[in-house]
Protein backbone atom coordinates (compact mmCIF):
# COMPACT_ATOMS: atom_id res chain seq x y z
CA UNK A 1 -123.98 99.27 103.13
CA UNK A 2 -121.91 96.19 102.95
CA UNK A 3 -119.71 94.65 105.00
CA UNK A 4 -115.52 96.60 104.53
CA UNK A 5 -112.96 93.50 103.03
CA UNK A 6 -110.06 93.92 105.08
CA UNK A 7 -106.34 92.18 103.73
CA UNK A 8 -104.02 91.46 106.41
CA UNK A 9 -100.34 91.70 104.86
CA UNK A 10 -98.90 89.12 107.59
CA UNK A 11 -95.27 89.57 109.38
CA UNK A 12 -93.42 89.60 112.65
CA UNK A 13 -93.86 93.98 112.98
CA UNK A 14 -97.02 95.28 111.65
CA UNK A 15 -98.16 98.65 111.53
CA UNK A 16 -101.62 99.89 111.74
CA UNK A 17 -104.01 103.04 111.77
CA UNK A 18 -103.68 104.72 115.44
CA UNK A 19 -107.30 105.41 115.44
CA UNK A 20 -108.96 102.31 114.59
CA UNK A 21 -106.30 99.96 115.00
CA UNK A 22 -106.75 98.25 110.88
CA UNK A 23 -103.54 96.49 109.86
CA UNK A 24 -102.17 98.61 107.33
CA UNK A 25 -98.60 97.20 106.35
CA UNK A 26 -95.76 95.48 108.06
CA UNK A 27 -91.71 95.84 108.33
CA UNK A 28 -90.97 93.80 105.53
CA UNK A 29 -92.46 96.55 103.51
CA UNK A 30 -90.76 99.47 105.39
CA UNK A 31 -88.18 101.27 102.41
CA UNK A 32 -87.43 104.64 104.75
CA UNK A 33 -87.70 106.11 107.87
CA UNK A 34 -86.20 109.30 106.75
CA UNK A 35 -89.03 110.99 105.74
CA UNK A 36 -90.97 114.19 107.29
CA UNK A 37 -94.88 114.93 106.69
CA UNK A 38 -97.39 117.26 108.20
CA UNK A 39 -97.17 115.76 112.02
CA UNK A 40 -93.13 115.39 111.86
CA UNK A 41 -91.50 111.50 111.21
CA UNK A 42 -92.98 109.62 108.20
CA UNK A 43 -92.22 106.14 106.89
CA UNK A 44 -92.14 105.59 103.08
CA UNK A 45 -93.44 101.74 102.31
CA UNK A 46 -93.53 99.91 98.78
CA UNK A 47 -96.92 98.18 99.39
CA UNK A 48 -99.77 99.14 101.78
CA UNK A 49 -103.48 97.87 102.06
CA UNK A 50 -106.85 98.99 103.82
CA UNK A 51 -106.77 102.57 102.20
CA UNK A 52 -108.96 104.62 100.43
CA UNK A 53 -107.51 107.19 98.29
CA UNK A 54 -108.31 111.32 97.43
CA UNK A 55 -108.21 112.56 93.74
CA UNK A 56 -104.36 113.48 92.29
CA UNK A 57 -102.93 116.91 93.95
CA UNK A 58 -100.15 118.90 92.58
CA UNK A 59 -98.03 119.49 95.12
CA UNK A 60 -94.77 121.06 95.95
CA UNK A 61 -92.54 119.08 98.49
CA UNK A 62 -89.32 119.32 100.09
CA UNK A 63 -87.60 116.99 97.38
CA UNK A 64 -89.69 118.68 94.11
CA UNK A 65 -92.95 118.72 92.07
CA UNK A 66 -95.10 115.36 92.75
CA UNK A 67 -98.41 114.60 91.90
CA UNK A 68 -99.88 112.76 94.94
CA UNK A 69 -103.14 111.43 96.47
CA UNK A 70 -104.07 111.52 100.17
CA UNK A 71 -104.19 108.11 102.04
CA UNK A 72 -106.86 107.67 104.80
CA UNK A 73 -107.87 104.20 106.21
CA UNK A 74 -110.27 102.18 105.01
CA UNK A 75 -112.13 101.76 108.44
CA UNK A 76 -111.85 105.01 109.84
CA UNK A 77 -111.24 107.45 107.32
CA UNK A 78 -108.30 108.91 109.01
CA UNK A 79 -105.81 110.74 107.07
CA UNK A 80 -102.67 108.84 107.38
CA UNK A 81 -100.03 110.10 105.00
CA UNK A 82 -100.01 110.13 101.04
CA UNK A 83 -99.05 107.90 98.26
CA UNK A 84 -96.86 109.43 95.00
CA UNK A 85 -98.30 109.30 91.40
CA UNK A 86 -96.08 111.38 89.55
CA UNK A 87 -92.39 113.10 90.56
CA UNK A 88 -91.38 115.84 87.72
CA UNK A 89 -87.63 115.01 89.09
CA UNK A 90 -86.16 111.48 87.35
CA UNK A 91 -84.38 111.30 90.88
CA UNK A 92 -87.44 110.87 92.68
CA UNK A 93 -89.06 109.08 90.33
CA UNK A 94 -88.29 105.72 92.57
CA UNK A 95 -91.24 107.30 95.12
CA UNK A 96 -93.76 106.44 92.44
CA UNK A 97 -96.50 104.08 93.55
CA UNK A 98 -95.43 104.42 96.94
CA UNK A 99 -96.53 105.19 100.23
CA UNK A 100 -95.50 107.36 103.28
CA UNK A 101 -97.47 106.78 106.38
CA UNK A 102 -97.47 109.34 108.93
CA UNK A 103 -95.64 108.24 112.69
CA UNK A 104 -97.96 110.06 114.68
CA UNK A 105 -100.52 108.35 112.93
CA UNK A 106 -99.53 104.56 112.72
CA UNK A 107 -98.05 102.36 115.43
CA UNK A 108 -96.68 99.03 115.55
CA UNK A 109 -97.31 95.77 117.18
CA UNK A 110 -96.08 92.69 117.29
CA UNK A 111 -97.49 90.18 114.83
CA UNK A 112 -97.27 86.22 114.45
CA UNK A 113 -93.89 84.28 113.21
CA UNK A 114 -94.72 82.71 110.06
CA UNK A 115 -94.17 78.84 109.27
């Protein structure tokens, strides 16, 4: 096996896996806090690196139909939230290709001012 390629995103406020402690996004990113998954708060994020993904589910949500893959983290493996594929509802439809990470399962640090 290989060495893992790791991307660092950069930013003042990162936020990464609370197992292994891989970089996984930062604030800049952040779209919503307003969000609930299986362990309570979630965060929904336009871009997020250093996942690995599950195959599509079906599944039935709060806010509709989506069709959604599992996030875990590309170190660890840990199950950190899920990114949306599909929503049936053309309301929801601005969740597509994004990501909600899991609070219980993140945390934040400080990162480095950029120049």
């Amino acid at each position: 096996m290989g060495r893992t390629f790791l991307e660092h995103p950069g930013g003042t406020r990162l936020y990464s896996c609370v197992n292994c402690d891989t970089i996984l996004t930062n604030k800049s990113e952040l779209m919503s806090t307003r969000f609930t998954g299986a362990t309570g708060r979630a965060f929904l994020f336009n871009k997020v690196v250093n996942l690995n993904f599950s195959e599509v589910q079906d599944r039935v949500m709060l806010t509709g139909r989506h069709k959604v893959r599992d996030v875990l983290c590309k170190t660890c493996n840990t199950k950190l939230g899920w990114i949306y594929e599909y929503a049936n509802d053309e309301n929801q439809r601005y969740k597509e290709g994004k990501v909600i990470l899991e609070r219980a399962l993140v945390q934040e640090s400080q990162g480095m001012e950029e120049s």
